[in-house]
PDB file of N, CA and C in Angstrom:
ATOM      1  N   UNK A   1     174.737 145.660 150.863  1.00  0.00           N
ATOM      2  CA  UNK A   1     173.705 145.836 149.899  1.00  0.00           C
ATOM      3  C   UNK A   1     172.420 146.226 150.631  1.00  0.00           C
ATOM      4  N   UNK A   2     172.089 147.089 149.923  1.00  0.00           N
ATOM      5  CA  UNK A   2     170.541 147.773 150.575  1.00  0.00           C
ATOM      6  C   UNK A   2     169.702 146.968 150.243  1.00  0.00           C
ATOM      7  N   UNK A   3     168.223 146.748 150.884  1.00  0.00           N
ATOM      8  CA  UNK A   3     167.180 145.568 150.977  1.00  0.00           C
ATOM      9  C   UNK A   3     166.451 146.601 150.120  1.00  0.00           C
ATOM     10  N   UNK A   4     165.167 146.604 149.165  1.00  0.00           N
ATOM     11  CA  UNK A   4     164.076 147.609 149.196  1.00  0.00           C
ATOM     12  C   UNK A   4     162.915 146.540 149.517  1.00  0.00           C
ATOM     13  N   UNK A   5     162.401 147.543 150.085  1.00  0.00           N
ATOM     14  CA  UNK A   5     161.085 147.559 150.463  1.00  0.00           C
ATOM     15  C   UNK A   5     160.198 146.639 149.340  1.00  0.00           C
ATOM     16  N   UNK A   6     159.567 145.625 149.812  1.00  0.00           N
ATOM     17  CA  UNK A   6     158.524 145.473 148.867  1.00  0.00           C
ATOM     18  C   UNK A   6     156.978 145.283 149.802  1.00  0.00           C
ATOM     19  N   UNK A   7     155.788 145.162 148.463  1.00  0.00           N
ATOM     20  CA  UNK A   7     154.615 145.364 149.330  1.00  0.00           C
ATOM     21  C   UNK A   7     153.864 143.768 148.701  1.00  0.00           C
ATOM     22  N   UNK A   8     153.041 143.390 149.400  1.00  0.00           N
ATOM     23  CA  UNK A   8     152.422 141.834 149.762  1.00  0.00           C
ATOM     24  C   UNK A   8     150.992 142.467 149.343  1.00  0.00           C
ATOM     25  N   UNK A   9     149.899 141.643 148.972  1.00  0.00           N
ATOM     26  CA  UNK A   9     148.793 141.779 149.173  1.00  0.00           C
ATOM     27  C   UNK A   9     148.044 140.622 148.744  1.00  0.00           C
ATOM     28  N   UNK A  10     146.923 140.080 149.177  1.00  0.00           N
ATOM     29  CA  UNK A  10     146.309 139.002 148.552  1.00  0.00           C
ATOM     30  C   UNK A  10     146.418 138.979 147.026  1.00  0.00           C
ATOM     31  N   UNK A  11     145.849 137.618 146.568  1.00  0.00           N
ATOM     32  CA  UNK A  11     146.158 137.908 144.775  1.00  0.00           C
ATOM     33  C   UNK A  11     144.424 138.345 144.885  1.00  0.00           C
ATOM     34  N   UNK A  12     144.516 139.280 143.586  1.00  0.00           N
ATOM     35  CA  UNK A  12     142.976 139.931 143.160  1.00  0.00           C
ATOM     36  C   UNK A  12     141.933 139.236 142.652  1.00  0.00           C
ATOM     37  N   UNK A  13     141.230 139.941 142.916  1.00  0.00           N
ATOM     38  CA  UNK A  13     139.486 139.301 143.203  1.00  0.00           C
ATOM     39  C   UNK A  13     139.008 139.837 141.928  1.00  0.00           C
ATOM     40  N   UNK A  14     138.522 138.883 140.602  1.00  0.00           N
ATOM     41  CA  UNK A  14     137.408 139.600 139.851  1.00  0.00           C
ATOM     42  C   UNK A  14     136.068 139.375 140.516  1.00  0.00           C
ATOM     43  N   UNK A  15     135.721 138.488 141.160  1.00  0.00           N
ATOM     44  CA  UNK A  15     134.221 138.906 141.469  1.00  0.00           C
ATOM     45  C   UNK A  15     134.160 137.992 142.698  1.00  0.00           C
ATOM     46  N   UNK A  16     133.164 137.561 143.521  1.00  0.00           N
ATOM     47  CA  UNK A  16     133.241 136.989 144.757  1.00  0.00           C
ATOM     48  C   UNK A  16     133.463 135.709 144.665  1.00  0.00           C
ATOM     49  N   UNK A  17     134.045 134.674 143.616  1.00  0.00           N
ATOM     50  CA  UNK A  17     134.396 133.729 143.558  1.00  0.00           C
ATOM     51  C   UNK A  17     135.454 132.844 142.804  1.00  0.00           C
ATOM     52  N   UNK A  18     136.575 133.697 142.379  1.00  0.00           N
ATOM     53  CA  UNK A  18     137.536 133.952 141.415  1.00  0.00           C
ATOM     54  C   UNK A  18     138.410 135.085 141.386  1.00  0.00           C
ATOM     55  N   UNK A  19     139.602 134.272 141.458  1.00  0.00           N
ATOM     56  CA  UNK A  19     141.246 135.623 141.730  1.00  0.00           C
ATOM     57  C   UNK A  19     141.223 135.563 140.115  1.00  0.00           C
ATOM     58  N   UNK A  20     141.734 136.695 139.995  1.00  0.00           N
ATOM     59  CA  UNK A  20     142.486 137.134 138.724  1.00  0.00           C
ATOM     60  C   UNK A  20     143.684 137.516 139.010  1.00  0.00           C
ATOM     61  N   UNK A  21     144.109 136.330 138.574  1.00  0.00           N
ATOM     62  CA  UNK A  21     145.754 136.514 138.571  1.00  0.00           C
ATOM     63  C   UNK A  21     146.376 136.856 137.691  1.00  0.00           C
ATOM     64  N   UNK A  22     146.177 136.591 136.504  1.00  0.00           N
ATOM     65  CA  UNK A  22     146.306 137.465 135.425  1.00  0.00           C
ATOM     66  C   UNK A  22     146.572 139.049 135.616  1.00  0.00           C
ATOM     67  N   UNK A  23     145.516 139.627 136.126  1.00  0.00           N
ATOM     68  CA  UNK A  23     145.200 141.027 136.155  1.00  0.00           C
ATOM     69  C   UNK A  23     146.468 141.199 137.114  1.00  0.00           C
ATOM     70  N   UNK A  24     146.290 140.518 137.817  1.00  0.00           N
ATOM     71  CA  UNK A  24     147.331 141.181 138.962  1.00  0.00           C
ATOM     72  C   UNK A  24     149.086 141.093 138.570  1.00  0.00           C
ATOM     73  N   UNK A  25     148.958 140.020 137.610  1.00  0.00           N
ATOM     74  CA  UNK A  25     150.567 140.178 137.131  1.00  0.00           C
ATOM     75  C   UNK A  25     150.502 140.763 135.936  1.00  0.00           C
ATOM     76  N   UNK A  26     149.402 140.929 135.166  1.00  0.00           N
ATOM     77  CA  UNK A  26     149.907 141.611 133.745  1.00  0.00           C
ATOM     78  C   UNK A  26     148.971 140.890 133.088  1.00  0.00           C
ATOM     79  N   UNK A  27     149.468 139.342 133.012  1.00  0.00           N
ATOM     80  CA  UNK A  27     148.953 138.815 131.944  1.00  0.00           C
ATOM     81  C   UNK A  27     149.372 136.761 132.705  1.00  0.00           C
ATOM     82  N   UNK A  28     149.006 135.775 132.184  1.00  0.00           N
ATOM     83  CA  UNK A  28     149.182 134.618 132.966  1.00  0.00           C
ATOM     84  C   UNK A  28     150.137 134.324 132.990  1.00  0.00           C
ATOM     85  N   UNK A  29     151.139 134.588 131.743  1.00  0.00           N
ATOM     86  CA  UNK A  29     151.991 134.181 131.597  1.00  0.00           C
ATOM     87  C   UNK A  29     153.046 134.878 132.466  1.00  0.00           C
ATOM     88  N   UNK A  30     153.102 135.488 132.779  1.00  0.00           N
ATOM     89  CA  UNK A  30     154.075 136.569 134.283  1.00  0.00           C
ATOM     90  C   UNK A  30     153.891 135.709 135.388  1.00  0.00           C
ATOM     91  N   UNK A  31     152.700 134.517 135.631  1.00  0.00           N
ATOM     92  CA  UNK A  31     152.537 133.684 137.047  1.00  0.00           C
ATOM     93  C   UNK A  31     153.459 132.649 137.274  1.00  0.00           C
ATOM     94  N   UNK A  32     153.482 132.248 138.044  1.00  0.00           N
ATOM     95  CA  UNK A  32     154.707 130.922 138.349  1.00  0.00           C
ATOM     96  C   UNK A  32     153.390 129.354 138.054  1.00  0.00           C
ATOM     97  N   UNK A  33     154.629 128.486 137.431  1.00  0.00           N
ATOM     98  CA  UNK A  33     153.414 127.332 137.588  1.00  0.00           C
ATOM     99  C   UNK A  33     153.422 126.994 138.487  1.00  0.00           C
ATOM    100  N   UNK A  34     152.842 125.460 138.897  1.00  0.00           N
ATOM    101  CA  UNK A  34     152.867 125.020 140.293  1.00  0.00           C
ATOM    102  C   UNK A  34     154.535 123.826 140.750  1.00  0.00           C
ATOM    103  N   UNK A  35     154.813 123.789 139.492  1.00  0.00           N
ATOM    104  CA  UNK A  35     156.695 123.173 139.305  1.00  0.00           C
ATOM    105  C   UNK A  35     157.251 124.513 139.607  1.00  0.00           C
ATOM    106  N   UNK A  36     157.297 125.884 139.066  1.00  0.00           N
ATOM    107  CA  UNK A  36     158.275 126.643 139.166  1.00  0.00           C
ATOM    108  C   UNK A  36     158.171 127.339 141.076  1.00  0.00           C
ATOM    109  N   UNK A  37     156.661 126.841 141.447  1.00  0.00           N
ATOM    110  CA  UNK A  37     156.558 127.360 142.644  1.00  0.00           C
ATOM    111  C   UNK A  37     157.292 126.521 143.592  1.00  0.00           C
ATOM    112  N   UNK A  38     157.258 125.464 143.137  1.00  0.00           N
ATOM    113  CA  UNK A  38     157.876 124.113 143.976  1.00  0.00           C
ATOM    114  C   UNK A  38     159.513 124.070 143.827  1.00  0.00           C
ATOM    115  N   UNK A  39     159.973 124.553 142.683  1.00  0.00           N
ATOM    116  CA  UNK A  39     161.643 125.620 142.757  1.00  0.00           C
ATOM    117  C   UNK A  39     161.462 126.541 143.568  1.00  0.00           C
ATOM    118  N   UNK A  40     161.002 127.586 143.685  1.00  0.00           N
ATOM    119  CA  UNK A  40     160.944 128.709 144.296  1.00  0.00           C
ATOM    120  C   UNK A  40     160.495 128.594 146.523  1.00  0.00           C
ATOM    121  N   UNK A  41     160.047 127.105 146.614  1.00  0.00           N
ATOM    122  CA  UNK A  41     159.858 127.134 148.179  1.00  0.00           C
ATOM    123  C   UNK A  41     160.590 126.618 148.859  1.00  0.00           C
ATOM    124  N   UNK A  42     162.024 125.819 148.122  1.00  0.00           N
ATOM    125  CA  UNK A  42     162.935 126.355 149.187  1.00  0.00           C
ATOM    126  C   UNK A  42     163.570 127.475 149.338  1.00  0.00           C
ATOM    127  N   UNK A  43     163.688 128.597 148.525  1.00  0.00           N
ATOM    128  CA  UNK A  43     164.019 129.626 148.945  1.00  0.00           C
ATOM    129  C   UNK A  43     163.069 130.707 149.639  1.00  0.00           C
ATOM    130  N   UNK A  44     161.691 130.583 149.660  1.00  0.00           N
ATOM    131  CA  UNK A  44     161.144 131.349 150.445  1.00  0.00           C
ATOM    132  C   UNK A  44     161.452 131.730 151.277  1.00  0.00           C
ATOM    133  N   UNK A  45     161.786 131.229 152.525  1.00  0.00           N
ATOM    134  CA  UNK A  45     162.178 132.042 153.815  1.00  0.00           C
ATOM    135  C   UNK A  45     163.363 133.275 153.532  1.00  0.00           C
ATOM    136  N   UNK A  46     164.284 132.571 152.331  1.00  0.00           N
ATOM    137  CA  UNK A  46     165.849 132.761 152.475  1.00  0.00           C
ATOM    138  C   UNK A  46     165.367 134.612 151.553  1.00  0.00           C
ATOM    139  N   UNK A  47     164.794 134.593 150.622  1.00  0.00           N
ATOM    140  CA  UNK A  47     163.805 135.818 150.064  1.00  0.00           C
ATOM    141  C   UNK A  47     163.045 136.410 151.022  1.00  0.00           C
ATOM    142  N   UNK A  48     162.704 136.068 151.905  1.00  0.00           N
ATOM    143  CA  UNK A  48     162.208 137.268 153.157  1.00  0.00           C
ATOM    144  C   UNK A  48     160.929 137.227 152.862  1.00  0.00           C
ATOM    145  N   UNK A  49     160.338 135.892 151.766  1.00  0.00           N
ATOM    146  CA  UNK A  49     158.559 136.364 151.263  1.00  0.00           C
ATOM    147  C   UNK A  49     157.592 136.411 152.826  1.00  0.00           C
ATOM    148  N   UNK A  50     156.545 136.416 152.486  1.00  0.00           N
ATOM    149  CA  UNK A  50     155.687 136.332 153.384  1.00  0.00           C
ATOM    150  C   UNK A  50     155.263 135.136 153.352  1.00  0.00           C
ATOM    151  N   UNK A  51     155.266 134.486 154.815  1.00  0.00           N
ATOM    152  CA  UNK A  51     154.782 132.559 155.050  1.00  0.00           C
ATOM    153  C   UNK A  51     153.669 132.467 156.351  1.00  0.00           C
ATOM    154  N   UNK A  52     152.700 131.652 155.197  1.00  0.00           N
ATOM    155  CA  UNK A  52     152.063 131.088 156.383  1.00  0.00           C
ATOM    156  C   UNK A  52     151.100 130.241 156.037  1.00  0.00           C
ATOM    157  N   UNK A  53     150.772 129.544 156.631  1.00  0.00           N
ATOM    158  CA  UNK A  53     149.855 128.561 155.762  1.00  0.00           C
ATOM    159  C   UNK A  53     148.312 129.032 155.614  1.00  0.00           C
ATOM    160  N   UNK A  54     148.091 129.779 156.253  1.00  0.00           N
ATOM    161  CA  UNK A  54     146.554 130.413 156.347  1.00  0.00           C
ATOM    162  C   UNK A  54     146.701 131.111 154.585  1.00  0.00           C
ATOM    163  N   UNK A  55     147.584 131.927 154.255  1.00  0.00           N
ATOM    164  CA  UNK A  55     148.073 132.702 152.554  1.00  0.00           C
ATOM    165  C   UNK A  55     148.852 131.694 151.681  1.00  0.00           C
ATOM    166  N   UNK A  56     148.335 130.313 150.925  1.00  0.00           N
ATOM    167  CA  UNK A  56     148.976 130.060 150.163  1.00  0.00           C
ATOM    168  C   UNK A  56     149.365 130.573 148.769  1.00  0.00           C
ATOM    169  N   UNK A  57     150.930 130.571 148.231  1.00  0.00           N
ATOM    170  CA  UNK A  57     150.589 131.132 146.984  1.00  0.00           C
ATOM    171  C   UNK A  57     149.895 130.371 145.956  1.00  0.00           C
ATOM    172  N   UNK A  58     149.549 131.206 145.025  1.00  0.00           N
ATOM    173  CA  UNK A  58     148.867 130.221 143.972  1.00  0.00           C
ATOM    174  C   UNK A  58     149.608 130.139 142.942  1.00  0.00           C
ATOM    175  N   UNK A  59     149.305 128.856 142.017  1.00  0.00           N
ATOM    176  CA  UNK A  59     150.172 129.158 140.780  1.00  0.00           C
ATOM    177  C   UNK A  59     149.544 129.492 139.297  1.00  0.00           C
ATOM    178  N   UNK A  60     149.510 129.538 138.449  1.00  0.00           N
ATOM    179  CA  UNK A  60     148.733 129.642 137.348  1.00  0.00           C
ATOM    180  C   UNK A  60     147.597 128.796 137.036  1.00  0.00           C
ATOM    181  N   UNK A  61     147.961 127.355 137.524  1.00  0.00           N
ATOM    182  CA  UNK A  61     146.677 127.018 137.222  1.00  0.00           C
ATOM    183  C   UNK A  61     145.171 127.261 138.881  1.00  0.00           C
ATOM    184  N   UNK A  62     145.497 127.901 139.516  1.00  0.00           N
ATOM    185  CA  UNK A  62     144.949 128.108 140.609  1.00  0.00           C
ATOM    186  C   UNK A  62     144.903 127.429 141.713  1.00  0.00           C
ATOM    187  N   UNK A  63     145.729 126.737 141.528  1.00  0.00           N
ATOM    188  CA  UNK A  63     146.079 125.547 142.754  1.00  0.00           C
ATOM    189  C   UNK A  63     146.931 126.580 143.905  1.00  0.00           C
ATOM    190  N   UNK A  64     147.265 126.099 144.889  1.00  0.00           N
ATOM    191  CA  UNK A  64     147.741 126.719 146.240  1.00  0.00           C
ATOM    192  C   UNK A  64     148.742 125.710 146.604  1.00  0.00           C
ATOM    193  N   UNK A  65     150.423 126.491 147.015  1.00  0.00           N
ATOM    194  CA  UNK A  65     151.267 125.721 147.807  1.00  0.00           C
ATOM    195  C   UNK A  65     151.430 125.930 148.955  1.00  0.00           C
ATOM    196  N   UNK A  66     151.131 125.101 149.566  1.00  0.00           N
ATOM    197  CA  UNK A  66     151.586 125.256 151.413  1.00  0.00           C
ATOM    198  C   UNK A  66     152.670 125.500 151.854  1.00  0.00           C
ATOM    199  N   UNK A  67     153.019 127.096 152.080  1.00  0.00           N
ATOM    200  CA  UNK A  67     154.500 127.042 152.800  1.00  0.00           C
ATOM    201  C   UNK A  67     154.660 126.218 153.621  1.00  0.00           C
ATOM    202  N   UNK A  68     154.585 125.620 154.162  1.00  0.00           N
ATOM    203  CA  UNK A  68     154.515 124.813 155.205  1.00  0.00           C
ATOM    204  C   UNK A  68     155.430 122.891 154.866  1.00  0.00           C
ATOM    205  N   UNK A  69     154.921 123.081 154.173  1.00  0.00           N
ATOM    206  CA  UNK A  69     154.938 121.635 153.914  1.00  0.00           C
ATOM    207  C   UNK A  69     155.206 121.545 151.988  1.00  0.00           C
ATOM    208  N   UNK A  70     155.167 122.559 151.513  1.00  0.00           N
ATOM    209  CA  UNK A  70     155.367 122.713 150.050  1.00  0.00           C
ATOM    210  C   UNK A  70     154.066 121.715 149.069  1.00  0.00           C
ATOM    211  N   UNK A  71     153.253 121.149 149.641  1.00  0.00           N
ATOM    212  CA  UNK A  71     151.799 120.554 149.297  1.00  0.00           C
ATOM    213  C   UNK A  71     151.285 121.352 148.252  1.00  0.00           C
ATOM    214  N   UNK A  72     150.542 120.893 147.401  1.00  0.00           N
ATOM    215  CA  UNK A  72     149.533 121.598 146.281  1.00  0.00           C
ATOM    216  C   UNK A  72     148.064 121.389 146.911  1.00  0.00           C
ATOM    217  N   UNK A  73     147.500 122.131 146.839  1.00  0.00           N
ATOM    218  CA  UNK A  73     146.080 122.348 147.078  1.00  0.00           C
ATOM    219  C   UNK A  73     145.207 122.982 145.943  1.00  0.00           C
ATOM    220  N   UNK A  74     144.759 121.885 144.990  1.00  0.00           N
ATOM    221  CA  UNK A  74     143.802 122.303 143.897  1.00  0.00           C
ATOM    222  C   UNK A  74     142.329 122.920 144.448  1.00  0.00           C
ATOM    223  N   UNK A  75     141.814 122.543 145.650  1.00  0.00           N
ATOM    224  CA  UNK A  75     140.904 122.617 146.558  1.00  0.00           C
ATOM    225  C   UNK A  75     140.208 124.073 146.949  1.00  0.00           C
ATOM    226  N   UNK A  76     141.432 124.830 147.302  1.00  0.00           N
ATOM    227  CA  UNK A  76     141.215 125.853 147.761  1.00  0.00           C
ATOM    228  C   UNK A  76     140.631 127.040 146.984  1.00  0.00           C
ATOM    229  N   UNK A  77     139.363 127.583 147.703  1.00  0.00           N
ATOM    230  CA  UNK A  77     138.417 128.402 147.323  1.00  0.00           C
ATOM    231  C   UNK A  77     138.441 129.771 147.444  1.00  0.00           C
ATOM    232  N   UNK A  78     137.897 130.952 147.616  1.00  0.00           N
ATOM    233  CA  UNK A  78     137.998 132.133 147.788  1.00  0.00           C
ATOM    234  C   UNK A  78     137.424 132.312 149.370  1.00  0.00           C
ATOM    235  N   UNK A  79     135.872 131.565 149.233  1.00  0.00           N
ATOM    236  CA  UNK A  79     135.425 130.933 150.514  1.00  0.00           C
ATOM    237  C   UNK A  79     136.235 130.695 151.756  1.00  0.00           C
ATOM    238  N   UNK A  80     136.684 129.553 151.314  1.00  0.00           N
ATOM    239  CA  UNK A  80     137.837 128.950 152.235  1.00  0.00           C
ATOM    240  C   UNK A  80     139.288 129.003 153.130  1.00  0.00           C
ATOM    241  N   UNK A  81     139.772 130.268 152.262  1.00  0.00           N
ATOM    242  CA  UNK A  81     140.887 130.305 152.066  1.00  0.00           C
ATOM    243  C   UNK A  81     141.896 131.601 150.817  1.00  0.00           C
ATOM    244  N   UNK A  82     142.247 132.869 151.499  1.00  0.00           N
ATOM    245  CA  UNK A  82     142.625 133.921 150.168  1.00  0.00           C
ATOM    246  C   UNK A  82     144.043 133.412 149.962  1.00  0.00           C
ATOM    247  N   UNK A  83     144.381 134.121 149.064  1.00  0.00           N
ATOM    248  CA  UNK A  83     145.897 133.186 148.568  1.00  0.00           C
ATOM    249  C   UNK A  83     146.922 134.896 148.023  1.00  0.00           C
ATOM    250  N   UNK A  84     148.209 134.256 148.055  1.00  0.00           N
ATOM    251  CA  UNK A  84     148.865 135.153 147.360  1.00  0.00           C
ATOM    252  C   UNK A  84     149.890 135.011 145.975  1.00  0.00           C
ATOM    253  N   UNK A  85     149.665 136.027 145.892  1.00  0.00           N
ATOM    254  CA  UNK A  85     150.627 135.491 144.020  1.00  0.00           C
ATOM    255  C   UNK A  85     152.019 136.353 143.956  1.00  0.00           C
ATOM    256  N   UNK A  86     152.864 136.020 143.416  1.00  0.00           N
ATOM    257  CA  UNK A  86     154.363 136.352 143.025  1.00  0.00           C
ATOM    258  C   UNK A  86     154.069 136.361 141.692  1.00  0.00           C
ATOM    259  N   UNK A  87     154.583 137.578 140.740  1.00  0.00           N
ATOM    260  CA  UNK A  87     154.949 137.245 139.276  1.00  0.00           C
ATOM    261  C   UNK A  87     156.173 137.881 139.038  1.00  0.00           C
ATOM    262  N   UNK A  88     156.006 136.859 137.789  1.00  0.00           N
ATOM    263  CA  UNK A  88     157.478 137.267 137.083  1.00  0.00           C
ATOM    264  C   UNK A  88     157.551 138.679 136.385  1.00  0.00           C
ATOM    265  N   UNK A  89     158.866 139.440 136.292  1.00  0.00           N
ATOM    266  CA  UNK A  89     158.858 140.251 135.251  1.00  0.00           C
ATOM    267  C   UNK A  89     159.739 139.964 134.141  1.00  0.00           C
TER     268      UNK A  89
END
């Protein structure tokens, strides 16, 4: 079976202090919650996503999971820390 290519990028910025994640999947409801993300991190590696703890993903409600350690981080800022998003289709 052939792999395709996919492309990564931070989740999107509406203004210098707030991702729109929304925008970037469609709409909110396309985002993972922070339960469906917590299904989805043991298979991360085994999916080939991109890991690291510096890029957590986020989930709908804007919280951040630590590949690392699978942790929630409600905390994390734009400031602090950019994040990445997965959506559903």
């Amino acid at each position: 079976m052939e792999s395709l290519p996919e492309n990564w990028a931070s989740a999107h910025i509406i203004d210098a202090s707030k991702w729109d994640i929304a925008r970037q999947c469609g709409s909110i409801e396309n985002t993972p919650t922070y339960n469906e993300l917590e299904l989805l991190h043991t298979v991360f590696n085994s999916l080939g996503w991109p890991s690291s703890p510096s890029f957590p993903y986020l989930s709908s409600q804007q919280c951040g999971m630590d590949e690392g350690t699978g942790a929630q981080d409600c905390s994390i800022t734009l400031i602090n820390k950019p994040g990445l998003v997965t959506c559903f289709q």
